[in-house]
PDB file of N, CA and C in Angstrom:
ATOM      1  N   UNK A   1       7.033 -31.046  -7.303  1.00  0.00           N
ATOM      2  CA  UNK A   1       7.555 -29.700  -7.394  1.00  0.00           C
ATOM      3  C   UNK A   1       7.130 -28.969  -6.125  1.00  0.00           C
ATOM      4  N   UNK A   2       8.089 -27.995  -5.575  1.00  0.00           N
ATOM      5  CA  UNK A   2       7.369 -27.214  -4.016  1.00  0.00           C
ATOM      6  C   UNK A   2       7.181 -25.634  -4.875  1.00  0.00           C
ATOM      7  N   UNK A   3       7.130 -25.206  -4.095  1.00  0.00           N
ATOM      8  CA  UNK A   3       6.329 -23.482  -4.005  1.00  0.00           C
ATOM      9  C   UNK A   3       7.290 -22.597  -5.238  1.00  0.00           C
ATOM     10  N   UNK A   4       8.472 -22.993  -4.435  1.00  0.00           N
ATOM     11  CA  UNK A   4       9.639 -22.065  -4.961  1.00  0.00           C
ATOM     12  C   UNK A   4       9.511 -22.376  -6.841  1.00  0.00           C
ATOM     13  N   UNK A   5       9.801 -23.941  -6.638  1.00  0.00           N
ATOM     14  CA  UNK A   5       9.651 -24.185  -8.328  1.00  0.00           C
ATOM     15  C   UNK A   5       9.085 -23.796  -8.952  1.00  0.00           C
ATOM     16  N   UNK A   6       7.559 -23.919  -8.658  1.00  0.00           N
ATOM     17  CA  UNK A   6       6.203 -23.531  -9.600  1.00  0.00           C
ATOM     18  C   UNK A   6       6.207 -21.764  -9.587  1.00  0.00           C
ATOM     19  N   UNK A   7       6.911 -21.088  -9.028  1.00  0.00           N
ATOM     20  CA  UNK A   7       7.001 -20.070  -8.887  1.00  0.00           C
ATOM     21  C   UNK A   7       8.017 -19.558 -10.218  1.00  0.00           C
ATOM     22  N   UNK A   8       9.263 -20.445 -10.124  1.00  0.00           N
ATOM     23  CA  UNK A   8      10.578 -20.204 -10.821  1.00  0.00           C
ATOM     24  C   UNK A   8       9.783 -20.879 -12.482  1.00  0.00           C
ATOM     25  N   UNK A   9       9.037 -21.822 -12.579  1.00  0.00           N
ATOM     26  CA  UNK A   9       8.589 -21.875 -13.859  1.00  0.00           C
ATOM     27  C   UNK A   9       7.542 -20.850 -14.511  1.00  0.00           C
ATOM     28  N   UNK A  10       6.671 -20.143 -13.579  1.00  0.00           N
ATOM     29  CA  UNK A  10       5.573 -19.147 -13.507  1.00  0.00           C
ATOM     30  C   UNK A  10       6.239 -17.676 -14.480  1.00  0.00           C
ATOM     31  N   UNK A  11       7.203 -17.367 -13.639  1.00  0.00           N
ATOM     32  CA  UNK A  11       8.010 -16.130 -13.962  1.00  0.00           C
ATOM     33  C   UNK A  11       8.997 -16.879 -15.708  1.00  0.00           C
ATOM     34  N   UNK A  12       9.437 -17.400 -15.421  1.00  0.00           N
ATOM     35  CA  UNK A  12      10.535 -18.386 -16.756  1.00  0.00           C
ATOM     36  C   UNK A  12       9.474 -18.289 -17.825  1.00  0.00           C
ATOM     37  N   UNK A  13       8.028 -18.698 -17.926  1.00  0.00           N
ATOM     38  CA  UNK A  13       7.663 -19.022 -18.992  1.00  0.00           C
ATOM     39  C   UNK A  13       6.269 -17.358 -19.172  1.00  0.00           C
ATOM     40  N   UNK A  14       6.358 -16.746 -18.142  1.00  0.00           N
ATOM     41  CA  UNK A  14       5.713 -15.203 -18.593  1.00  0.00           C
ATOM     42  C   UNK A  14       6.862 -14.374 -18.891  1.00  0.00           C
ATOM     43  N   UNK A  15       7.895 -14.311 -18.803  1.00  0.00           N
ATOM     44  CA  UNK A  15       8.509 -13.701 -19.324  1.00  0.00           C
ATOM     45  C   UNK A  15       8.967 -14.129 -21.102  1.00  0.00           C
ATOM     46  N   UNK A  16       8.725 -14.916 -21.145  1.00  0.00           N
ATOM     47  CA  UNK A  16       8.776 -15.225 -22.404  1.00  0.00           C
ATOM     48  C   UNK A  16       7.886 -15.473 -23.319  1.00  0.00           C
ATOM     49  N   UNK A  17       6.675 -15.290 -22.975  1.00  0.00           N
ATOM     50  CA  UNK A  17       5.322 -15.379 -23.581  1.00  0.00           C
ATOM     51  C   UNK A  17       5.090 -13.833 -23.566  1.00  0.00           C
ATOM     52  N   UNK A  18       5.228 -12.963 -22.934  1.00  0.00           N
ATOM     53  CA  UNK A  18       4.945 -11.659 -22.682  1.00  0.00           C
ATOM     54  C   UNK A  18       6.266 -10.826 -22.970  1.00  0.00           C
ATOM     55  N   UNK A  19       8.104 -11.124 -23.685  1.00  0.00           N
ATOM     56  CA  UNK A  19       8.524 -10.138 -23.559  1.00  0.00           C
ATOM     57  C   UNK A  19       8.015  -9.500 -25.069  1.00  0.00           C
ATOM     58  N   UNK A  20       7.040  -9.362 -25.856  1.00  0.00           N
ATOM     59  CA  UNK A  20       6.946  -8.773 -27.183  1.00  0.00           C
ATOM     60  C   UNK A  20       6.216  -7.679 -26.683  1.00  0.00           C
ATOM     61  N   UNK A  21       5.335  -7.954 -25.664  1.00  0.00           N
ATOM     62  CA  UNK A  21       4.920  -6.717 -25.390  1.00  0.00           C
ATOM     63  C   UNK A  21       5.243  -5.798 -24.327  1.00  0.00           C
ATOM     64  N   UNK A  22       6.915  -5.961 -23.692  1.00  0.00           N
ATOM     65  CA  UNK A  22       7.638  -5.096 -23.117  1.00  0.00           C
ATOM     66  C   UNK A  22       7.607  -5.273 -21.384  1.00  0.00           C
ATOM     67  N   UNK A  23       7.043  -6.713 -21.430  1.00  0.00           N
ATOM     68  CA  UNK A  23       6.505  -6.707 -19.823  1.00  0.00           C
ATOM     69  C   UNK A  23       8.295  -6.846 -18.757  1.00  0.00           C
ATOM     70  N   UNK A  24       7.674  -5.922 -18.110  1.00  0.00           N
ATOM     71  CA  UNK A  24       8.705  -5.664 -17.111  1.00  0.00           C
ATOM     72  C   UNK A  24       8.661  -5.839 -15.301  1.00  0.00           C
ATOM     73  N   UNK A  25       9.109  -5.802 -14.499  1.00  0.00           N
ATOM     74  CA  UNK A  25       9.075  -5.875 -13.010  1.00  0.00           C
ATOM     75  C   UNK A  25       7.800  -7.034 -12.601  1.00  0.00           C
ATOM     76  N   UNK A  26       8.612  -8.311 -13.126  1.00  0.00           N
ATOM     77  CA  UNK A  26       7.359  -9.113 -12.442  1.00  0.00           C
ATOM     78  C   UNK A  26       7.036  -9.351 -10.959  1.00  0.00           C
ATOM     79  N   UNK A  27       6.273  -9.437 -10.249  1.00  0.00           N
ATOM     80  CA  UNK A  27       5.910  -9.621  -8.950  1.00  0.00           C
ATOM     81  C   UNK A  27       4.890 -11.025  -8.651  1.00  0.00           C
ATOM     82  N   UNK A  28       5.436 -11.165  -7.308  1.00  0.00           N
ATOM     83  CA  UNK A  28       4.269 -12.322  -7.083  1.00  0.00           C
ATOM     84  C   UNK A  28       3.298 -12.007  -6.363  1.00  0.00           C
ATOM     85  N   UNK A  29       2.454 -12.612  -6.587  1.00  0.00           N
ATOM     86  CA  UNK A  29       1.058 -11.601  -5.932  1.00  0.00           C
ATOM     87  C   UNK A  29       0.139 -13.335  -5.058  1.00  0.00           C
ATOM     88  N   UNK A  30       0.239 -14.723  -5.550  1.00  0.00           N
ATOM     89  CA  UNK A  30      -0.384 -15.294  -4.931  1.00  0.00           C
ATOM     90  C   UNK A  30       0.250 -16.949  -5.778  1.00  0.00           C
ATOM     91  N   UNK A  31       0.274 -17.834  -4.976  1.00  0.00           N
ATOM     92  CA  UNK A  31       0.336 -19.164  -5.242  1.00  0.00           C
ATOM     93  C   UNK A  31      -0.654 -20.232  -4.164  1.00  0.00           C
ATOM     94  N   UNK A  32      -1.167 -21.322  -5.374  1.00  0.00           N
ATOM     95  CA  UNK A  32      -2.165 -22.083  -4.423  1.00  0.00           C
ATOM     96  C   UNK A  32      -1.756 -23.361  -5.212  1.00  0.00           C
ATOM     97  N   UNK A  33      -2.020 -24.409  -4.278  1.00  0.00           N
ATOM     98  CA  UNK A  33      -1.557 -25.658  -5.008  1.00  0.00           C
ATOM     99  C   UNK A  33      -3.099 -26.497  -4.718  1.00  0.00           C
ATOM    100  N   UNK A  34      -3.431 -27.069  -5.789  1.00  0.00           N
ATOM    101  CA  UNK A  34      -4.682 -27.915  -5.638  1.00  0.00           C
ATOM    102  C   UNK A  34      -4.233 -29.090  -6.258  1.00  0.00           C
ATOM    103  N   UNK A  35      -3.938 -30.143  -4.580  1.00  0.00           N
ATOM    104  CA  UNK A  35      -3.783 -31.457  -4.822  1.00  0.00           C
ATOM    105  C   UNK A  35      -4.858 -32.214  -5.529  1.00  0.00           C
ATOM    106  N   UNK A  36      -5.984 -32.192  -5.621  1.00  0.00           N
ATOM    107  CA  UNK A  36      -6.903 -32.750  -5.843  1.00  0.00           C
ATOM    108  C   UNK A  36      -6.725 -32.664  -7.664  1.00  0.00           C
ATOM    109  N   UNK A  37      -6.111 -31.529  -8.088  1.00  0.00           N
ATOM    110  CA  UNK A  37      -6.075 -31.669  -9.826  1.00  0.00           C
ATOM    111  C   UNK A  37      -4.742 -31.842 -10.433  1.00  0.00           C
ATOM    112  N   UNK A  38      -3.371 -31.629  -9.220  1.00  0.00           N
ATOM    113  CA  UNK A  38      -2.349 -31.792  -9.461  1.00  0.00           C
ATOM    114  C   UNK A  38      -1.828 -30.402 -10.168  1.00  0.00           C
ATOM    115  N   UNK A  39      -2.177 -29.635  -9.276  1.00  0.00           N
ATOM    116  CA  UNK A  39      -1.588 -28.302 -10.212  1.00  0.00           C
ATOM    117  C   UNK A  39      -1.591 -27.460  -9.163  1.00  0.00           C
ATOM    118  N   UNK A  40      -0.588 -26.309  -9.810  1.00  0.00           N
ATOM    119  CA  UNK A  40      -0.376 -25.344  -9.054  1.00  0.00           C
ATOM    120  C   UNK A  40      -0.757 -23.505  -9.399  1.00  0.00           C
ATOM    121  N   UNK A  41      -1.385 -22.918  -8.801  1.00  0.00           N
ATOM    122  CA  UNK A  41      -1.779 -21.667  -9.811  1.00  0.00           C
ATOM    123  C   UNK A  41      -0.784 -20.789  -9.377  1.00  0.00           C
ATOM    124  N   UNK A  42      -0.117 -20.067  -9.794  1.00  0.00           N
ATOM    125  CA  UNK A  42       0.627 -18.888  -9.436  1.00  0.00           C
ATOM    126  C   UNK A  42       0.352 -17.470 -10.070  1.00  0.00           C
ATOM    127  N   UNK A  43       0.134 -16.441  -9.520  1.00  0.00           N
ATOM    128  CA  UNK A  43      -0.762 -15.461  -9.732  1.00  0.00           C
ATOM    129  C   UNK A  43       0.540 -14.368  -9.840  1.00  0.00           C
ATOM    130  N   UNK A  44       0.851 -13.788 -10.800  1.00  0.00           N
ATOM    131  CA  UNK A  44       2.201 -13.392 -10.959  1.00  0.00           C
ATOM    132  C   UNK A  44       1.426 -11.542 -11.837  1.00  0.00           C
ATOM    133  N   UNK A  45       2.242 -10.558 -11.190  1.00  0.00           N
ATOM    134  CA  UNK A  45       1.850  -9.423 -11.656  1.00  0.00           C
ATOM    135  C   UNK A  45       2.877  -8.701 -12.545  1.00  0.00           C
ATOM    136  N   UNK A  46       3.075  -7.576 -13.366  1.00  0.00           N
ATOM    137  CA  UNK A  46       4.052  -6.727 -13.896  1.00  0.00           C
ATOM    138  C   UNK A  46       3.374  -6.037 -14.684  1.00  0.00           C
ATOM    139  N   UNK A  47       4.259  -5.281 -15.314  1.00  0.00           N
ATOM    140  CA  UNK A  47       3.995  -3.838 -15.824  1.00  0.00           C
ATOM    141  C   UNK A  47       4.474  -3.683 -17.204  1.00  0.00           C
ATOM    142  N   UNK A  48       3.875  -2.978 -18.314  1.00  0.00           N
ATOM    143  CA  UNK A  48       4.163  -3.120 -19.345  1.00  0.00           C
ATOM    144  C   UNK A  48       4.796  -2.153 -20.061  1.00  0.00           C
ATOM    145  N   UNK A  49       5.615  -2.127 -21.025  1.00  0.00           N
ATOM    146  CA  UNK A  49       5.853  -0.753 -21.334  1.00  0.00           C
ATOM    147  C   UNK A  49       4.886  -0.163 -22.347  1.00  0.00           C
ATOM    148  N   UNK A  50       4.739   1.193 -22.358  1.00  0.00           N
ATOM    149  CA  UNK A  50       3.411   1.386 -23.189  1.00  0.00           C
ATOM    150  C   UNK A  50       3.971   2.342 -24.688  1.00  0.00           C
ATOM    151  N   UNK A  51       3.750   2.387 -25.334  1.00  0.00           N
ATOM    152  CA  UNK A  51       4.132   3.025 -26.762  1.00  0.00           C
ATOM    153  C   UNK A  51       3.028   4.036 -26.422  1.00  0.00           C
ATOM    154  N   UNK A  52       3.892   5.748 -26.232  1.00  0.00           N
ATOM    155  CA  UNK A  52       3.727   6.774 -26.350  1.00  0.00           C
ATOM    156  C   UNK A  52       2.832   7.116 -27.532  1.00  0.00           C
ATOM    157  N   UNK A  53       2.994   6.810 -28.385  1.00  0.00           N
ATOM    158  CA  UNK A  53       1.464   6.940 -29.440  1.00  0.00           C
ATOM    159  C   UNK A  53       1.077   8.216 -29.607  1.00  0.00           C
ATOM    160  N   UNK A  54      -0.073   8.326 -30.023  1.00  0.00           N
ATOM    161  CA  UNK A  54      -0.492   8.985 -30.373  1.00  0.00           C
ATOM    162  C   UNK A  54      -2.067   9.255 -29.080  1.00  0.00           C
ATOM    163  N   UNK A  55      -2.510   8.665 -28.422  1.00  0.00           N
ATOM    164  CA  UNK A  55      -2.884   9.376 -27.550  1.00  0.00           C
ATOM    165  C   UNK A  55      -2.777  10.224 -26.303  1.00  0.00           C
ATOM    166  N   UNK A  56      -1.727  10.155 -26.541  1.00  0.00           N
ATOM    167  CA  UNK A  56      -1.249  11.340 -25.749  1.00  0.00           C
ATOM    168  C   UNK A  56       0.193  11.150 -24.214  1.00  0.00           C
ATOM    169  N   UNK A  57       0.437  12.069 -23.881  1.00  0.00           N
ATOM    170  CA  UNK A  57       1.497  11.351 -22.684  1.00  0.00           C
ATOM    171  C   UNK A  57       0.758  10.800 -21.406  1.00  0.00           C
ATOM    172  N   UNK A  58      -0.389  11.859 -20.905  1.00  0.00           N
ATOM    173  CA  UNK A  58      -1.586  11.524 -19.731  1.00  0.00           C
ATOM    174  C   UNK A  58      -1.468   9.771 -19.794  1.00  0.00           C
ATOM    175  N   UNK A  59      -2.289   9.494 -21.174  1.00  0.00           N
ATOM    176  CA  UNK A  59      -2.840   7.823 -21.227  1.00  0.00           C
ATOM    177  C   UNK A  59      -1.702   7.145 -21.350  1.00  0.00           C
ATOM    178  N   UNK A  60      -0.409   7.642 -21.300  1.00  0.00           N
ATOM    179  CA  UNK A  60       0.573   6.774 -21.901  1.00  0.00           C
ATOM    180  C   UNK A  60       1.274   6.674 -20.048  1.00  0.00           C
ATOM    181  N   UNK A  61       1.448   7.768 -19.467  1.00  0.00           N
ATOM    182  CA  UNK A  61       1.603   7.444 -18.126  1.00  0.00           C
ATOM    183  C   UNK A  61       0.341   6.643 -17.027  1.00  0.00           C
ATOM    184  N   UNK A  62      -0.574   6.666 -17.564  1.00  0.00           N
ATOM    185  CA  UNK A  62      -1.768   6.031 -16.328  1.00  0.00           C
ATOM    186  C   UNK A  62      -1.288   4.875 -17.231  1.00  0.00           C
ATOM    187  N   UNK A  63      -1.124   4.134 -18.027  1.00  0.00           N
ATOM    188  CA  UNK A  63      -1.118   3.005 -18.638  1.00  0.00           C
ATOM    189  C   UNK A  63       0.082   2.291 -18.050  1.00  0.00           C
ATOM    190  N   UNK A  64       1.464   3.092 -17.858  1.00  0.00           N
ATOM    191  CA  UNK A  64       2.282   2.396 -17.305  1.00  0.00           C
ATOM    192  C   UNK A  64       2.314   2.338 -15.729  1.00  0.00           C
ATOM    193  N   UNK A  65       1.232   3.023 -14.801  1.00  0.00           N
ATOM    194  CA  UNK A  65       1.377   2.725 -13.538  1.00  0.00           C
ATOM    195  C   UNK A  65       0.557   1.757 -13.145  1.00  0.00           C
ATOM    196  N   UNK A  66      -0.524   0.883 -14.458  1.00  0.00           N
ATOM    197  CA  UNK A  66      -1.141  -0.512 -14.171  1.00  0.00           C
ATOM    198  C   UNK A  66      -0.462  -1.183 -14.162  1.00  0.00           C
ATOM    199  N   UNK A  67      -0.782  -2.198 -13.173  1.00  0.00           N
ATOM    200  CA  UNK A  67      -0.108  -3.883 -13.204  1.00  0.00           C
ATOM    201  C   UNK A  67      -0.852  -4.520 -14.008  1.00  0.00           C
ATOM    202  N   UNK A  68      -0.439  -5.537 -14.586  1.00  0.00           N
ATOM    203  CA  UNK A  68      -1.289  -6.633 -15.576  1.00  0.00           C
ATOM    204  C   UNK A  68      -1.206  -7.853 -14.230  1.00  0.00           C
ATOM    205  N   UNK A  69      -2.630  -8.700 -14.485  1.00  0.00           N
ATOM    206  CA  UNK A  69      -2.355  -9.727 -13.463  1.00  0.00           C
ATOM    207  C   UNK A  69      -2.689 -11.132 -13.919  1.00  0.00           C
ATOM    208  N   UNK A  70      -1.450 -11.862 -14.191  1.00  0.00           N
ATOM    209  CA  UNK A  70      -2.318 -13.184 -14.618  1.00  0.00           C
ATOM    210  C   UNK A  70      -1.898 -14.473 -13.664  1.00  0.00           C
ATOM    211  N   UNK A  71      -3.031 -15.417 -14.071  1.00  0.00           N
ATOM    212  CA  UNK A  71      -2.608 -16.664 -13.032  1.00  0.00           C
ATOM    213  C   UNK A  71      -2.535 -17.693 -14.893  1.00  0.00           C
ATOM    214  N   UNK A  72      -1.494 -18.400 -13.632  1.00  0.00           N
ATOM    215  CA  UNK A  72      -0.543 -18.908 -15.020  1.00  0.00           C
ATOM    216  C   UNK A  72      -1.139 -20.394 -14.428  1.00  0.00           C
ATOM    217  N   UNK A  73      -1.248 -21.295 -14.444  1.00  0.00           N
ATOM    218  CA  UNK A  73      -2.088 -22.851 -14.095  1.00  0.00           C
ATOM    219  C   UNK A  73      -0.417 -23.806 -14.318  1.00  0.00           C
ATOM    220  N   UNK A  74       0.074 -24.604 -13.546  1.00  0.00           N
ATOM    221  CA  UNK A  74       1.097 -25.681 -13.755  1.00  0.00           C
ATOM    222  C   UNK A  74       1.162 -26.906 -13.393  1.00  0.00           C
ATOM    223  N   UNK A  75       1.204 -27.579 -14.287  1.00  0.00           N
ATOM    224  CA  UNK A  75       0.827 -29.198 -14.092  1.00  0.00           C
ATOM    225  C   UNK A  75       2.027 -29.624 -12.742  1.00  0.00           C
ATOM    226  N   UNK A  76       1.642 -30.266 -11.771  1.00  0.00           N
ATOM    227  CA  UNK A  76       2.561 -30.252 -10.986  1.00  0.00           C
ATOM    228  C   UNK A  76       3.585 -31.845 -11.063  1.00  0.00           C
ATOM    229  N   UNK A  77       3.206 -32.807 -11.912  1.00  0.00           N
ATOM    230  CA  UNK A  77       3.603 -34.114 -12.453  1.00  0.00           C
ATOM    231  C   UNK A  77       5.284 -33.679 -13.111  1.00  0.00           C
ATOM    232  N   UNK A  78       5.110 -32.780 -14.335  1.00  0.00           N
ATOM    233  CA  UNK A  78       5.709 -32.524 -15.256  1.00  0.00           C
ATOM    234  C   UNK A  78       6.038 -30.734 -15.436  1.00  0.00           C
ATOM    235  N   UNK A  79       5.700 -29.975 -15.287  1.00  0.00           N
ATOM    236  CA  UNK A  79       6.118 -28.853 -14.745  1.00  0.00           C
ATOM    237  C   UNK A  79       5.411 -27.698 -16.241  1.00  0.00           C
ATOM    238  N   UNK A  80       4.426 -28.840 -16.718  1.00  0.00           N
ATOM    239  CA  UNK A  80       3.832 -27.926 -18.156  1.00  0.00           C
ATOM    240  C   UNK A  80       2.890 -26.404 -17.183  1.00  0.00           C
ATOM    241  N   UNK A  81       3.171 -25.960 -18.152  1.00  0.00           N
ATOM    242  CA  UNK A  81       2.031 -24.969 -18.163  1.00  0.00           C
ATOM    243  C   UNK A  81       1.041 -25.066 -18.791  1.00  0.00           C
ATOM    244  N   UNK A  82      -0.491 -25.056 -18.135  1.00  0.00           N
ATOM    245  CA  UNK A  82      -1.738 -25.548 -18.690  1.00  0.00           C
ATOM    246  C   UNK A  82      -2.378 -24.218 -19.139  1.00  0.00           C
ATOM    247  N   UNK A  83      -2.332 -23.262 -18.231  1.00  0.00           N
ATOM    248  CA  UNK A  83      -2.965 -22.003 -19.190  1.00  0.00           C
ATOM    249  C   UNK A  83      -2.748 -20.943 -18.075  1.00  0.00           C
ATOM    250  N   UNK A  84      -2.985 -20.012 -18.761  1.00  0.00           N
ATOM    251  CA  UNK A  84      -2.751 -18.561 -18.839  1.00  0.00           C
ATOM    252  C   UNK A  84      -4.187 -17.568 -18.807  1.00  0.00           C
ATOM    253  N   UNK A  85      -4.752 -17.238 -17.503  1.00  0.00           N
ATOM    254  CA  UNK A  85      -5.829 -16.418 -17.395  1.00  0.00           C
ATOM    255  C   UNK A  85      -5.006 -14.954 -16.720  1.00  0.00           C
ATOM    256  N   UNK A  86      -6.586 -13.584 -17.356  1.00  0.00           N
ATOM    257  CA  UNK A  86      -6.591 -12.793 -16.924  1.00  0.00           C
ATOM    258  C   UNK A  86      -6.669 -13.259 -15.257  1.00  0.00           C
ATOM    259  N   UNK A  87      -5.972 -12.568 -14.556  1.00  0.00           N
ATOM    260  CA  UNK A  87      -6.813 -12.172 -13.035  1.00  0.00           C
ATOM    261  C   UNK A  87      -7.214 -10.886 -13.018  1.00  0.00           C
ATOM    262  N   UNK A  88      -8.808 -10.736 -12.560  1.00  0.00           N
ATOM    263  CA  UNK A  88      -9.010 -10.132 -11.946  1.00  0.00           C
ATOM    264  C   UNK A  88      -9.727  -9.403 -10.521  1.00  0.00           C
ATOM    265  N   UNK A  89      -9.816  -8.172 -10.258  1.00  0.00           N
ATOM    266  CA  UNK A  89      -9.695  -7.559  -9.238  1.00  0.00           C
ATOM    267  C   UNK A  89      -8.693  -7.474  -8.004  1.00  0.00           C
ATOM    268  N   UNK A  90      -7.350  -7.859  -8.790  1.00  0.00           N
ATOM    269  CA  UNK A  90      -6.258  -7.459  -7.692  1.00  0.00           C
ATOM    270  C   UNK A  90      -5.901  -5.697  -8.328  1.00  0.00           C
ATOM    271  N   UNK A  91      -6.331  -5.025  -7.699  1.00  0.00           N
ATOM    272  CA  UNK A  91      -5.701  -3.562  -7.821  1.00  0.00           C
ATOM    273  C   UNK A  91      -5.562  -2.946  -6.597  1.00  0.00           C
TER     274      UNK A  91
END
């Protein structure tokens, strides 16, 4: 698999693990391939929509100008996805 792929499976399978909770405008933020384990990490960002609620509009707008950031892990043999971490300190 090259860059582009592991990229095109990254986005394909967070968007569908994440549309229940409204995730929107995904971005790519980083890809690394480690031959040595046969995988590829792709570090993929977006934004969520937030349910106005009950605490108020303030927390309901700072909530939607965070990015969520996760690195998604992909077997590079077979094109599985191995897991799904927080990233952090990209802000």
């Amino acid at each position: 698999m090259d860059v582009k792929e592991a990229v095109k499976v990254a986005k394909l399978f967070a968007a569908e693990l994440f549309a229940e909770d409204g995730a929107y405008d995904p971005l790519l933020e980083e890809v690394e391939r480690d031959q040595d384990k046969g995988t590829w990490q792709v570090t993929l960002s977006f934004q969520r929509r937030s349910d106005p609620g009950s605490d108020g509009a303030l927390a309901s707008f700072v909530r939607a100008a965070q990015r969520t950031y996760k690195v998604i892990t992909i077997a590079d043999d077979n094109k599985e996805v191995l897991s799904v971490k927080v990233r952090e300190g990209l802000h």
